[in-house]
Protein backbone atom coordinates (compact mmCIF):
# COMPACT_ATOMS: atom_id res chain seq x y z
CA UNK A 1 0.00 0.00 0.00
CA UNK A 2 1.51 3.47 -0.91
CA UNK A 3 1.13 6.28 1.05
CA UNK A 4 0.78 9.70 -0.74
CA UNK A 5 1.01 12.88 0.91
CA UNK A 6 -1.55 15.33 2.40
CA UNK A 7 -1.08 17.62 -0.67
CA UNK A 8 -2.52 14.81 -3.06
CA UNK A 9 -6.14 14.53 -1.18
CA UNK A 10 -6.23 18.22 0.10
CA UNK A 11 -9.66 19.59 -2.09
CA UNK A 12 -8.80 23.19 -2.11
CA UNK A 13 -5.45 22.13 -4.28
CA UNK A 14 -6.95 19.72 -6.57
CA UNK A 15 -8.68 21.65 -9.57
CA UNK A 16 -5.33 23.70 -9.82
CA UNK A 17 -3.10 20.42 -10.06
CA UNK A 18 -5.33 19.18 -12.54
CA UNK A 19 -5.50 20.08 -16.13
CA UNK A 20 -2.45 21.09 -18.34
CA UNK A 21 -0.38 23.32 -15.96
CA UNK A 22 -2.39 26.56 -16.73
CA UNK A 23 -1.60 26.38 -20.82
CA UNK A 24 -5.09 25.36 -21.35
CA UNK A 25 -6.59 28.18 -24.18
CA UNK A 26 -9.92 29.40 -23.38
CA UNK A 27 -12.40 30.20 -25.99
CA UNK A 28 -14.50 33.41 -25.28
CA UNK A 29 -17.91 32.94 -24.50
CA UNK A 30 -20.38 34.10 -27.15
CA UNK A 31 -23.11 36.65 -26.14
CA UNK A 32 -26.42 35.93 -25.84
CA UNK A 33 -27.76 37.88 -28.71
CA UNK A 34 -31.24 37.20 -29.22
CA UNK A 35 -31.74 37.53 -25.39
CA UNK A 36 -29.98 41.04 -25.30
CA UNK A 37 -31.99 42.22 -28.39
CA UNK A 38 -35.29 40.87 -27.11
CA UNK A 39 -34.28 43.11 -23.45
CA UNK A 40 -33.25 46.32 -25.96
CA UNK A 41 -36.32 45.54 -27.85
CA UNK A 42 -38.31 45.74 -24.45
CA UNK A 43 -36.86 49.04 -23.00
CA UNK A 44 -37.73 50.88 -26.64
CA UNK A 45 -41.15 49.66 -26.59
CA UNK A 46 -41.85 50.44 -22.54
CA UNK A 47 -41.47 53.85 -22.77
CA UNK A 48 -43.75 54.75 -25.98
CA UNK A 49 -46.39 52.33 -24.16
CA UNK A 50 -46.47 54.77 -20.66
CA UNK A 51 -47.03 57.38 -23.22
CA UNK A 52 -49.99 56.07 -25.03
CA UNK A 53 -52.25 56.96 -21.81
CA UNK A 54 -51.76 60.88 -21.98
CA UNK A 55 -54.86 61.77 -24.44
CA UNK A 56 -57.03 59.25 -22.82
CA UNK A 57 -56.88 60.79 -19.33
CA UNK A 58 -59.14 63.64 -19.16
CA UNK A 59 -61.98 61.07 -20.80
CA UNK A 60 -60.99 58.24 -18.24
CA UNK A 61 -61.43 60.61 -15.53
CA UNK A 62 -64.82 62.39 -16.47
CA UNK A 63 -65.80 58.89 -17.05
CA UNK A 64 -65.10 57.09 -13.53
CA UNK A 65 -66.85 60.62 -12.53
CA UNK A 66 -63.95 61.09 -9.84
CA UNK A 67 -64.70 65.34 -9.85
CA UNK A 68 -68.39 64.61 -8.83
CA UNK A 69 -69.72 66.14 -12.34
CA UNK A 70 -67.18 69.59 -12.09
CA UNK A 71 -65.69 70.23 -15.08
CA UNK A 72 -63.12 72.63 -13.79
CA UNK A 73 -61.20 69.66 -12.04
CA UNK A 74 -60.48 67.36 -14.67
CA UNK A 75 -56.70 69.36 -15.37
CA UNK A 76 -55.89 68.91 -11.89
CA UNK A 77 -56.87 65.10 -11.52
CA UNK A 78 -55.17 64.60 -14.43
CA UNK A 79 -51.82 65.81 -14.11
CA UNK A 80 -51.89 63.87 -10.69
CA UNK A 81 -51.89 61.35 -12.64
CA UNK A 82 -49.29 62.08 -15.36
CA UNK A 83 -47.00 63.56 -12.21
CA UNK A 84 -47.19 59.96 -10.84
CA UNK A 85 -46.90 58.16 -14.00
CA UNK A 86 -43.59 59.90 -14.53
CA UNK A 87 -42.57 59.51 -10.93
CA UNK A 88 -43.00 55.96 -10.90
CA UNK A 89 -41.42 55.41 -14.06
CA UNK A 90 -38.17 56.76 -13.17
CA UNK A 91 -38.27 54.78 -10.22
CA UNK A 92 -38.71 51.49 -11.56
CA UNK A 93 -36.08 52.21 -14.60
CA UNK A 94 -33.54 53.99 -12.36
């Protein structure tokens, strides 16, 4: 029976005496690229989506009748509503 050393069973030094002494070439990994076009695809779209809603707001709030039938309030109501649309956008994207 043959005793080996320590060094020979120790895990932390066995992937680095494996292998081909460090000459081993490696190959660069490719990008993903129809993932990363999908995501830029994504972040052009999001932002022309949030603004779709801006000349449907003064209708959407006469018609959940949230000024009680005054005409006067429908600005204000509404750029609540665009103020926290843009607040919350540029929290989400950073």
């Amino acid at each position: 029976m043959t005793t080996a050393g320590p060094d020979l069973y120790n895990d932390d030094q066995v992937l680095l005496l494996s292998g081909n002494s460090g000459k081993e070439i490696k190959r660069p990994t490719p990008l993903p690229k129809l993932q990363i076009s999908v995501l830029m695809l994504s972040s052009l779209v999001e932002p022309i989506a949030s603004q779709c809603i801006y000349p449907f707001i003064n209708q959407l709030i006469r018609e959940l009748d949230i000024t009680g039938g005054d005409e006067t309030k429908v600005g204000y109501y509404a750029g609540m509503i665009v103020r926290n649309n843009h607040y919350h956008t540029h929290t989400v994207n950073g």
